[in-house]
C-alpha atoms as a PDB file:
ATOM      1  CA  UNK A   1      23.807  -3.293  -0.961  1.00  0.00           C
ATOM      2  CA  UNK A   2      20.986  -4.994   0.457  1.00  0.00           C
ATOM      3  CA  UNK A   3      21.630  -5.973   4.145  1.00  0.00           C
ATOM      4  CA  UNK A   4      22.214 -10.178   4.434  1.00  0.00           C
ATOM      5  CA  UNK A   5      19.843 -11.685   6.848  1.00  0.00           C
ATOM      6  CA  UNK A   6      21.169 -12.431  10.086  1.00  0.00           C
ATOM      7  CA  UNK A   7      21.491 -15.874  11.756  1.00  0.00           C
ATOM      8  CA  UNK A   8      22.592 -17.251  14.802  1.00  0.00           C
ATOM      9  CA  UNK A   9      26.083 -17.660  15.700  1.00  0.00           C
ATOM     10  CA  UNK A  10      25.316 -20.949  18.117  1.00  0.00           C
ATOM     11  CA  UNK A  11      22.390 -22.134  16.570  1.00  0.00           C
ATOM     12  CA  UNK A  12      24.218 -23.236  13.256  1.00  0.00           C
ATOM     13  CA  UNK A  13      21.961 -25.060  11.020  1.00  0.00           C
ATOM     14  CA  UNK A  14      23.419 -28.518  10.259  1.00  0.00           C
ATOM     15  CA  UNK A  15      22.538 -31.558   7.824  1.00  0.00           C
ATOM     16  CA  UNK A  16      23.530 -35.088  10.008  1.00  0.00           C
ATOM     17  CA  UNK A  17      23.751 -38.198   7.798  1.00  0.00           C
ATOM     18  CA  UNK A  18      24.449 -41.610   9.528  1.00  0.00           C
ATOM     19  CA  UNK A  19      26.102 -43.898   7.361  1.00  0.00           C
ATOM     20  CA  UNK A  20      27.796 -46.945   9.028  1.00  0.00           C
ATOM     21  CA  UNK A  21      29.347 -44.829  11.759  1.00  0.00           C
ATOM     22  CA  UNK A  22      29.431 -41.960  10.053  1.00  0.00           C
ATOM     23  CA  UNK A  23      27.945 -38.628  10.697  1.00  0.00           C
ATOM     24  CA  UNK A  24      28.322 -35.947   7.331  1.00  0.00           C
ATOM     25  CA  UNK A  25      27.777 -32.460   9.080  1.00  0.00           C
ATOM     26  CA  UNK A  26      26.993 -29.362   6.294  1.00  0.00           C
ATOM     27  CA  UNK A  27      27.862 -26.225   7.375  1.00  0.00           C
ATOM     28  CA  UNK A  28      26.253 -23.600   5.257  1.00  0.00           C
ATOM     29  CA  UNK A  29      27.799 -21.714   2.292  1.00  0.00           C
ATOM     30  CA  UNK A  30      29.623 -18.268   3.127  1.00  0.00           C
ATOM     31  CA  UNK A  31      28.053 -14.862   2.132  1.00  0.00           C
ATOM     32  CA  UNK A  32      30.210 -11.778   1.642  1.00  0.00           C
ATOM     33  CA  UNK A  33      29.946  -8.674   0.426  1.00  0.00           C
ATOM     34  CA  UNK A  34      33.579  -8.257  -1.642  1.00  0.00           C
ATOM     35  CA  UNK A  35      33.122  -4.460  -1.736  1.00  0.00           C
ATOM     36  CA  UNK A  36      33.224  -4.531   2.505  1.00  0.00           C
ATOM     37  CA  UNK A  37      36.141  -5.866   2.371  1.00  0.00           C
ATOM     38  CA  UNK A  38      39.755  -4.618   1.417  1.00  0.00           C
ATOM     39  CA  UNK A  39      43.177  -4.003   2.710  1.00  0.00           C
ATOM     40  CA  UNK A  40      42.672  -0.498   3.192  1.00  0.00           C
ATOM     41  CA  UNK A  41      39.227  -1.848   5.616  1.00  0.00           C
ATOM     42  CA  UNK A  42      39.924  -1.495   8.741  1.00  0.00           C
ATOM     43  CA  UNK A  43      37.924  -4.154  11.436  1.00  0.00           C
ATOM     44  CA  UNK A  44      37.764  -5.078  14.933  1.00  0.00           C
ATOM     45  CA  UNK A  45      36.545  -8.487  16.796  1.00  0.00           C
ATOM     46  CA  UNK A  46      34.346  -7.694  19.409  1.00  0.00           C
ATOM     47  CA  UNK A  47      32.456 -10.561  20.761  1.00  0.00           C
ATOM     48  CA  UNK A  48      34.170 -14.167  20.895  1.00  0.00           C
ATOM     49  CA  UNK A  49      31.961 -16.366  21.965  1.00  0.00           C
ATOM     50  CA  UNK A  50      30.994 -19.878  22.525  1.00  0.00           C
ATOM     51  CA  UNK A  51      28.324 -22.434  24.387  1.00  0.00           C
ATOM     52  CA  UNK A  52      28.500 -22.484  27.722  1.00  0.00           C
ATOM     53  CA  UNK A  53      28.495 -26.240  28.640  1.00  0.00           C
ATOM     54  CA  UNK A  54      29.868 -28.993  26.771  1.00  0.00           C
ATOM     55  CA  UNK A  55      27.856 -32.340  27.630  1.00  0.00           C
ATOM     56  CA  UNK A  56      28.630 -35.663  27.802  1.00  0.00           C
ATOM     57  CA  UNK A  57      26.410 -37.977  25.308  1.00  0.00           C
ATOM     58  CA  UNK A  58      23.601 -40.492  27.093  1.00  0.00           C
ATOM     59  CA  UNK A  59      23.346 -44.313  26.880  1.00  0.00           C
ATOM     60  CA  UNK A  60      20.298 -46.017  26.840  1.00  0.00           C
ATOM     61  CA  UNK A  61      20.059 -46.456  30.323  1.00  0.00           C
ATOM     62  CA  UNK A  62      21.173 -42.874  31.112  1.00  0.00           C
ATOM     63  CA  UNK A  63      17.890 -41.226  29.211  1.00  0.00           C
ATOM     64  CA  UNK A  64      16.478 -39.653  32.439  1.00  0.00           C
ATOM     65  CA  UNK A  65      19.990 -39.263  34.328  1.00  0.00           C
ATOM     66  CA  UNK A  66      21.765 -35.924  35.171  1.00  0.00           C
ATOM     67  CA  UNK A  67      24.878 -36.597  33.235  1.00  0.00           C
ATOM     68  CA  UNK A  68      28.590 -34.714  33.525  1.00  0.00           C
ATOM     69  CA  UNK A  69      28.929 -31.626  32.206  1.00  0.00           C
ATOM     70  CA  UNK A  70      31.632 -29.105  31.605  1.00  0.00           C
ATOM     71  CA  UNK A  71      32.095 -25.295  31.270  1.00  0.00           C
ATOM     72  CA  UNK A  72      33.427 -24.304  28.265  1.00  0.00           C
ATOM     73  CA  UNK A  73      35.340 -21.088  29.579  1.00  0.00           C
ATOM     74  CA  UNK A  74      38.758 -22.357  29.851  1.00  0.00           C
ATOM     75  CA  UNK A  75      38.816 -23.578  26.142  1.00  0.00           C
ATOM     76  CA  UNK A  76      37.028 -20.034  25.064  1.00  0.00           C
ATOM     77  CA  UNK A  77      39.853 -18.228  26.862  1.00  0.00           C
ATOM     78  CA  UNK A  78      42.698 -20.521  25.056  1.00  0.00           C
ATOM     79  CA  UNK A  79      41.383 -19.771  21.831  1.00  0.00           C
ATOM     80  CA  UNK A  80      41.123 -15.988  22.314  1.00  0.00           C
ATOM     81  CA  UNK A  81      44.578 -15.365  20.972  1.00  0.00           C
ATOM     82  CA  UNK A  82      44.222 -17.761  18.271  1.00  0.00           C
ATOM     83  CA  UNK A  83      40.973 -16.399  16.348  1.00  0.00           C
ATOM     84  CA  UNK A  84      43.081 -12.596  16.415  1.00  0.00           C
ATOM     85  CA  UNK A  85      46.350 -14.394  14.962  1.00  0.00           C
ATOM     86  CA  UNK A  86      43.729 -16.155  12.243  1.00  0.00           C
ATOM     87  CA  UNK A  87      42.065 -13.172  11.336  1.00  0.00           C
ATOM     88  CA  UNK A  88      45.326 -11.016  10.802  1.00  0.00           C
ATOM     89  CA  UNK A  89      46.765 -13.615   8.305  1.00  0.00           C
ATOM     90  CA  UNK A  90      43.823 -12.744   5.726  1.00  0.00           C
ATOM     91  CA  UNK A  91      44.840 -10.525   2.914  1.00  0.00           C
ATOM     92  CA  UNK A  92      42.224  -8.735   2.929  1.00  0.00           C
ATOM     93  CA  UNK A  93      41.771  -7.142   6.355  1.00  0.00           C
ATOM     94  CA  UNK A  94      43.389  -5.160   8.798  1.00  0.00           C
ATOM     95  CA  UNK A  95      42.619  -5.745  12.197  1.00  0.00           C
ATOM     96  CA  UNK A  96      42.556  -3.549  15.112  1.00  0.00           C
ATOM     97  CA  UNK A  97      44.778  -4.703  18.423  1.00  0.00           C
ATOM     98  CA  UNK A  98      42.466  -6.315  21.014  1.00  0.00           C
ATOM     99  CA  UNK A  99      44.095  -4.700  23.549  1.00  0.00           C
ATOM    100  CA  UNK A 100      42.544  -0.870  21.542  1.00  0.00           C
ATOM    101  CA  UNK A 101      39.067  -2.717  21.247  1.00  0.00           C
ATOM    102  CA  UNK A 102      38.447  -4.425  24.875  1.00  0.00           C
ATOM    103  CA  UNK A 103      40.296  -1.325  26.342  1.00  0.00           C
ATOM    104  CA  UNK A 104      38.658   1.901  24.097  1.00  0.00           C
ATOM    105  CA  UNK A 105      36.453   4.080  26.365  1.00  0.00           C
ATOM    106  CA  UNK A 106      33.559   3.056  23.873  1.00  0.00           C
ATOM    107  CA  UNK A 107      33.809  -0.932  24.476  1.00  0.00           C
ATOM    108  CA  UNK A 108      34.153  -0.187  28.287  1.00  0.00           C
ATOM    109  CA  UNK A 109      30.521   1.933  28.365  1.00  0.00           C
ATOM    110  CA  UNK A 110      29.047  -0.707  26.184  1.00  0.00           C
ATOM    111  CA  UNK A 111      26.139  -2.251  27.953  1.00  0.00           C
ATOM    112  CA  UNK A 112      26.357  -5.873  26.812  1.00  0.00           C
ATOM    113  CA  UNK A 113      23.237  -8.529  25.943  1.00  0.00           C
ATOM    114  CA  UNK A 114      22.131 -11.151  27.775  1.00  0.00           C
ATOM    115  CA  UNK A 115      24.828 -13.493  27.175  1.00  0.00           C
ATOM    116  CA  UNK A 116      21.878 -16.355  25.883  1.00  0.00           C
ATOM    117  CA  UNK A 117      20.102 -17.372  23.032  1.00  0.00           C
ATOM    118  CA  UNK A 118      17.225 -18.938  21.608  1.00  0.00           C
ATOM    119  CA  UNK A 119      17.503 -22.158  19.637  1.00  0.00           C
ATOM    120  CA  UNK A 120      14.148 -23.224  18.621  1.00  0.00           C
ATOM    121  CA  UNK A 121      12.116 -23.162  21.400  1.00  0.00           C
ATOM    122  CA  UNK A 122      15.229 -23.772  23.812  1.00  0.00           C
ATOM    123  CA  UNK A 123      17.363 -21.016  25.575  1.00  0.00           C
ATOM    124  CA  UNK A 124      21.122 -21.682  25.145  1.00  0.00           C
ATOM    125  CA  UNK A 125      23.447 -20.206  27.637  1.00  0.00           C
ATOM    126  CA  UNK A 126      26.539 -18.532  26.371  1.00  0.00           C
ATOM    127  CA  UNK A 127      30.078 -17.719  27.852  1.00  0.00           C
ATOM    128  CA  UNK A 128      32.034 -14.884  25.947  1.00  0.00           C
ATOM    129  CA  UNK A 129      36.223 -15.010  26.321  1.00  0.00           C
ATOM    130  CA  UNK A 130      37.680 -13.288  29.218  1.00  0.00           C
ATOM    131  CA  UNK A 131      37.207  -9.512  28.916  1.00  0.00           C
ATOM    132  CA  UNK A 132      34.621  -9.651  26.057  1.00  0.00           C
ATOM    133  CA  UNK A 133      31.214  -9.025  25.929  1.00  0.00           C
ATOM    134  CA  UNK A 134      28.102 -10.504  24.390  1.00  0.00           C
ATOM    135  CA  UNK A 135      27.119  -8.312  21.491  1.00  0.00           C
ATOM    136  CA  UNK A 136      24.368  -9.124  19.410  1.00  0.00           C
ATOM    137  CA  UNK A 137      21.862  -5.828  18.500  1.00  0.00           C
ATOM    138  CA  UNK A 138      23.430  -5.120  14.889  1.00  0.00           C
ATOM    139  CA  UNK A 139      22.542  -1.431  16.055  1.00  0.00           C
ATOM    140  CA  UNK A 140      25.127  -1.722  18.916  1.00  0.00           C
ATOM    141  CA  UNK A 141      27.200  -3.507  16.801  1.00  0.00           C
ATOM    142  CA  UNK A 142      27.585  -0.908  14.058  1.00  0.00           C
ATOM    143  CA  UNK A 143      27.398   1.978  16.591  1.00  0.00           C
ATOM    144  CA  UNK A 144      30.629   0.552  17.889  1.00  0.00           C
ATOM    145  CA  UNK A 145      32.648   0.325  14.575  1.00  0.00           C
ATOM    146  CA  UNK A 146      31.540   3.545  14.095  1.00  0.00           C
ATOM    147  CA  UNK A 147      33.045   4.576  18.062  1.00  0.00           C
ATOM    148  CA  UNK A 148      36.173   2.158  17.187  1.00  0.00           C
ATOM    149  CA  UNK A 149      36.666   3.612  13.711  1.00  0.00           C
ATOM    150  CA  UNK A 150      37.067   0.973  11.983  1.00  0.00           C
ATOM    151  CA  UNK A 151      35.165  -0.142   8.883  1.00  0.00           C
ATOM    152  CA  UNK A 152      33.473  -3.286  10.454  1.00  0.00           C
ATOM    153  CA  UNK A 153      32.861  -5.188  13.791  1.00  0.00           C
ATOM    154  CA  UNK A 154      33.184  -9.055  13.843  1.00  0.00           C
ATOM    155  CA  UNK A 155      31.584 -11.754  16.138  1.00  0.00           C
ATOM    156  CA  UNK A 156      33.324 -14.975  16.601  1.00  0.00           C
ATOM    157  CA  UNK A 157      31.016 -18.145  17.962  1.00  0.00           C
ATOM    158  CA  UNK A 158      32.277 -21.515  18.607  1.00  0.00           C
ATOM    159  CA  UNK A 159      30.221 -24.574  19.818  1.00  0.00           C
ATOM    160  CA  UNK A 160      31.885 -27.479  21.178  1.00  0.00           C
ATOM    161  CA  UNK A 161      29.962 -31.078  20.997  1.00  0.00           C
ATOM    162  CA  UNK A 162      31.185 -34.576  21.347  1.00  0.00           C
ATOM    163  CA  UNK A 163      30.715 -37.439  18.806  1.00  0.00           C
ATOM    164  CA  UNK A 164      30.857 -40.907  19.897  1.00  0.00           C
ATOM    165  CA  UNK A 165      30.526 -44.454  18.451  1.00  0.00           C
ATOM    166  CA  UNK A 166      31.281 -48.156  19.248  1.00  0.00           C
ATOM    167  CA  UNK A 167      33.232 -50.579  17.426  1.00  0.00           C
ATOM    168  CA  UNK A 168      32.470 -54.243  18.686  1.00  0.00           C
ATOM    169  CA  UNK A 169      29.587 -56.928  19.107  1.00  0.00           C
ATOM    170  CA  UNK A 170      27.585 -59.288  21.361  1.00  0.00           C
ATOM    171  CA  UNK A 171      26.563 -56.403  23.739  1.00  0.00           C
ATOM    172  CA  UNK A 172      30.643 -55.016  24.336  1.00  0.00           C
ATOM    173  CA  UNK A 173      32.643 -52.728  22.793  1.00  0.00           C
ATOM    174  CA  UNK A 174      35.128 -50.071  22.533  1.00  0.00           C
ATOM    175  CA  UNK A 175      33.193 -46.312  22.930  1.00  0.00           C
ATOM    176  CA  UNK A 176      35.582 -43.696  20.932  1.00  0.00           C
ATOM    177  CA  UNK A 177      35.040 -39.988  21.660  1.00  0.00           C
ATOM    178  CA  UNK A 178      36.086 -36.992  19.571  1.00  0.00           C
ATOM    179  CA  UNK A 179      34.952 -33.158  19.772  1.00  0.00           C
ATOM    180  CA  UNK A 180      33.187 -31.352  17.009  1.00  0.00           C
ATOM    181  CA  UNK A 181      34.001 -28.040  16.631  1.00  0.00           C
ATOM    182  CA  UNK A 182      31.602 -25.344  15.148  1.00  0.00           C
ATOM    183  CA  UNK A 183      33.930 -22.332  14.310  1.00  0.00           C
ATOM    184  CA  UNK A 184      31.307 -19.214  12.785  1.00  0.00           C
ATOM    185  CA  UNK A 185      31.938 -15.822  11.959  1.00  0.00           C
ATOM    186  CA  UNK A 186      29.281 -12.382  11.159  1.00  0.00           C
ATOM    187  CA  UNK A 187      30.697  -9.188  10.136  1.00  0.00           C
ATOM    188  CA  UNK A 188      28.284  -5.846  10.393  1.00  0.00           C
ATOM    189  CA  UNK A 189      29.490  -2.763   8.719  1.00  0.00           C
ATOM    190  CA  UNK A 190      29.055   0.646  10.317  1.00  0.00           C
ATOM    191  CA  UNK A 191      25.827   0.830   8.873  1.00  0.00           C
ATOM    192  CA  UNK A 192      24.359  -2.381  10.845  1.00  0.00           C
ATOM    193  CA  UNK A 193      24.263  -4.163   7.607  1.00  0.00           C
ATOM    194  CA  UNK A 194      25.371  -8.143   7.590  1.00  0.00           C
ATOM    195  CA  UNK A 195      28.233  -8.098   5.590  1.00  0.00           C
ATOM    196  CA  UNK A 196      29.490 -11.913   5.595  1.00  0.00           C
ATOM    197  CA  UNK A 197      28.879 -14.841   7.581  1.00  0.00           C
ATOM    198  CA  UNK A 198      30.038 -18.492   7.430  1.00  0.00           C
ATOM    199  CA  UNK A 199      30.274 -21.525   9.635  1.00  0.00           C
ATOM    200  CA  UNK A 200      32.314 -24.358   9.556  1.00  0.00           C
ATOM    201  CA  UNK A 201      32.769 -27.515  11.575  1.00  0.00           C
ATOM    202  CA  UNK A 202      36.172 -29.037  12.047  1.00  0.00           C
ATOM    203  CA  UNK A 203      36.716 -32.860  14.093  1.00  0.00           C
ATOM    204  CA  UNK A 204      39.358 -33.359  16.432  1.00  0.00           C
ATOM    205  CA  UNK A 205      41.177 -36.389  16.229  1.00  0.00           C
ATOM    206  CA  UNK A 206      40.510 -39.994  18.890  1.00  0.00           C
ATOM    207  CA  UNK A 207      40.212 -37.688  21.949  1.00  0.00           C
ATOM    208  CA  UNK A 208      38.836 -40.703  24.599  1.00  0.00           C
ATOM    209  CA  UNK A 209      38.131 -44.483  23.868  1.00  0.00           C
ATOM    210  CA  UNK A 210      36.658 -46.954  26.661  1.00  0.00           C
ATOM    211  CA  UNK A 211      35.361 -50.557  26.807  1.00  0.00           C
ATOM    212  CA  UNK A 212      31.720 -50.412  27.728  1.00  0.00           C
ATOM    213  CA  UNK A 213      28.804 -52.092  27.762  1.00  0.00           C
ATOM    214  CA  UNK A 214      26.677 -50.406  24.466  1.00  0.00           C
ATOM    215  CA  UNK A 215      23.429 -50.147  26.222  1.00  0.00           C
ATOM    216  CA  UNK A 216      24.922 -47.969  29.430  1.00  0.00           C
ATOM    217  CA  UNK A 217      27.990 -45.849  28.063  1.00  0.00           C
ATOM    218  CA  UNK A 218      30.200 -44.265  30.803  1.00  0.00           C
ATOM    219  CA  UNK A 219      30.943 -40.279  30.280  1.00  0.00           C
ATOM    220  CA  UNK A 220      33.901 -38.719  28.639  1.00  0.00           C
ATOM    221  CA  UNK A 221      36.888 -37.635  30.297  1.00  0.00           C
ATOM    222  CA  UNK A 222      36.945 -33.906  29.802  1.00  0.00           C
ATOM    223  CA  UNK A 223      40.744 -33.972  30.704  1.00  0.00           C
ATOM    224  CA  UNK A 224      41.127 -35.362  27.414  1.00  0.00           C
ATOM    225  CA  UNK A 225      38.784 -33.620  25.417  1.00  0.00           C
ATOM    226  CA  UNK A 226      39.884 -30.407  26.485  1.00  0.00           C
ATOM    227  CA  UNK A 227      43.567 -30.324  24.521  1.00  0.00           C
ATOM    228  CA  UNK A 228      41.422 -31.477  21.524  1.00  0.00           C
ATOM    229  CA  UNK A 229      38.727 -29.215  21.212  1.00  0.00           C
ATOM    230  CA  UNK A 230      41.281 -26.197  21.282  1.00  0.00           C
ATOM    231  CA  UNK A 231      43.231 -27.698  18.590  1.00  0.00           C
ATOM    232  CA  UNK A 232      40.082 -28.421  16.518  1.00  0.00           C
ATOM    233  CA  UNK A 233      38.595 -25.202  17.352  1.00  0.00           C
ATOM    234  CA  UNK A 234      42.410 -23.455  16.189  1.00  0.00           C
ATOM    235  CA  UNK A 235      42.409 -25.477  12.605  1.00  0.00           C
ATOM    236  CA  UNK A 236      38.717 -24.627  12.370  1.00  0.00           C
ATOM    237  CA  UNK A 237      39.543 -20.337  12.283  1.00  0.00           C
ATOM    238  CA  UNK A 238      42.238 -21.178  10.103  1.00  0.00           C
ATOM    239  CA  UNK A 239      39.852 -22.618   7.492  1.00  0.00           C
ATOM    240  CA  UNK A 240      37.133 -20.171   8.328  1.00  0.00           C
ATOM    241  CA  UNK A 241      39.702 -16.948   7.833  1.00  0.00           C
ATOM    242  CA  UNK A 242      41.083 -19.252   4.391  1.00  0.00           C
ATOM    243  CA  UNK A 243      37.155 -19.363   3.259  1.00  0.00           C
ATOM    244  CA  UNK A 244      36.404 -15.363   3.348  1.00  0.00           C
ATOM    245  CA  UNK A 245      40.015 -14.767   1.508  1.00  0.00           C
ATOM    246  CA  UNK A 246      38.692 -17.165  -1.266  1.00  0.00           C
ATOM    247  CA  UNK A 247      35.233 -15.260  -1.536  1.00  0.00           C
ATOM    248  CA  UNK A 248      36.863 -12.363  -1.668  1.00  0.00           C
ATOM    249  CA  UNK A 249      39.188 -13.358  -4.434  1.00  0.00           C
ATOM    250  CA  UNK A 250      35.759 -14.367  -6.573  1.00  0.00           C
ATOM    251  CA  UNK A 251      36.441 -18.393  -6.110  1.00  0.00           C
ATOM    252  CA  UNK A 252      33.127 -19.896  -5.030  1.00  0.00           C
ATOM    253  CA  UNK A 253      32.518 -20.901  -1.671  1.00  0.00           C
ATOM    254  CA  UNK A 254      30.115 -23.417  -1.047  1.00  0.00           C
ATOM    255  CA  UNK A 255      28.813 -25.184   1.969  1.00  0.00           C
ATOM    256  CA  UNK A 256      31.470 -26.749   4.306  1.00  0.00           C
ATOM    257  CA  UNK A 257      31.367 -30.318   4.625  1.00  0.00           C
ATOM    258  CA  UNK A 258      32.798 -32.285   7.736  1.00  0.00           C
ATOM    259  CA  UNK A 259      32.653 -36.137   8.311  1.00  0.00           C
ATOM    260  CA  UNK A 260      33.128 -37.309  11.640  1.00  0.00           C
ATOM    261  CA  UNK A 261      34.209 -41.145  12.112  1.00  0.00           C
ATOM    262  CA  UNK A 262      34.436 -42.205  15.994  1.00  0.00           C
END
């Protein structure tokens, strides 16, 4: 099978159309190889990941200002659980304890990447869940399935962002806030080929609403958005895992398409 060309967990290319307060994301279609995949395949998740910092969005009069930001680490760590309970309701795989993966004498000598990529001509700065490392060399990758034993090794990114938008007039109005969730998936086989990836993007509901003045927005309250970027981020593996069953059952998978209304 000829190898599928590798892309970047983080940097997920995305199609934004504005229409009257509306933002259409695209995800990408899924790729996967069907003949990777089985119930008798064994696989193991070894990199969750995410973006380090989730920012708060600008107003016009914030342009050159340092605004709030937050580390992304506790939400990574909450999820952690939740993409191994996803993965293990597919039909089609079998997936090996995390406690056998992050604990194997192979994971432990693993020398990990630099926990950052590059994103056009910008370096993004990753956090990985607690007791994970940053994998990324597909040579590492399927050196360690072959180490684990298992059929396949799976990297799990997730990129948090915040959508915003005003509803009012004569210079007023109410700012409402909710979180974006990118949930993507790669899967190398022990041969370092690319064996599926997909992306997906998944809204949370009306995380944060203030009054404010539309040319100066105030920031987000993070205490809010927290609770709603794990839940978005939770429905968002769900749909992912839901996605690679239905490729693998020959229905056609397209491009995921999200609309976000603040």
């Amino acid at each position: 099978m000829k190898a599928l060309r590798a892309f970047s967990v983080v940097g997920i290319i995305v199609i934004a159309v504005m229409l009257v307060g509306c933002a259409i994301i695209i995800s990408p279609g899924a790729k996967v190889d069907t003949d990777s995949f089985g119930k008798t395949k064994k696989c193991a998740i070894v990199t969750i990941m995410g973006t380090k910092k989730l920012h708060a969005q600008k107003g016009l009069l914030q342009l050159f200002k340092k605004v709030p930001e937050q580390n992304t680490q506790p939400v990574l760590d909450k999820l952690c659980p939740e993409v191994i309970k996803a993965f293990r309701k597919s039909k089609h795989l079998k997936v090996k304890s995390e406690k056998r993966v992050l604990y194997s004498k192979a994971y432990k000598n693993l020398k990990a990447d630099e926990p950052v990529q590059k994103v056009l001509f910008m370096e993004v700065e990753l956090n990985t869940a607690k007791g994970y490392k940053f994998i990324s060399d597909p040579q590492k990758l399927s050196k360690l399935a072959r180490d684990l034993n298992v059929d396949g090794v799976i990297v799990v990114g997730m990129n948090f962002s915040v959508s915003s938008g005003i509803a009012g007039g004569l210079g007023i109005g109410v700012k409402r806030f909710k979180v974006v969730t990118a949930v993507s998936a790669m899967a190398y086989d022990s041969n370092g080929k690319l064996v599926w990836k997909d992306a997906i993007h998944k809204s949370s509901e009306l995380a944060d609403s203030q009054l404010a003045v539309i040319a100066d927005v105030r920031s987000v309250d993070f205490k809010k958005l927290k609770p709603h970027a794990i839940k978005a981020g939770k429905e968002g593996l769900n749909v992912l895992v839901a996605r690679l069953d239905d490729g693998l059952e020959g229905k056609r998978v397209g491009a995921h398409v999200a609309t976000v209304t603040p």
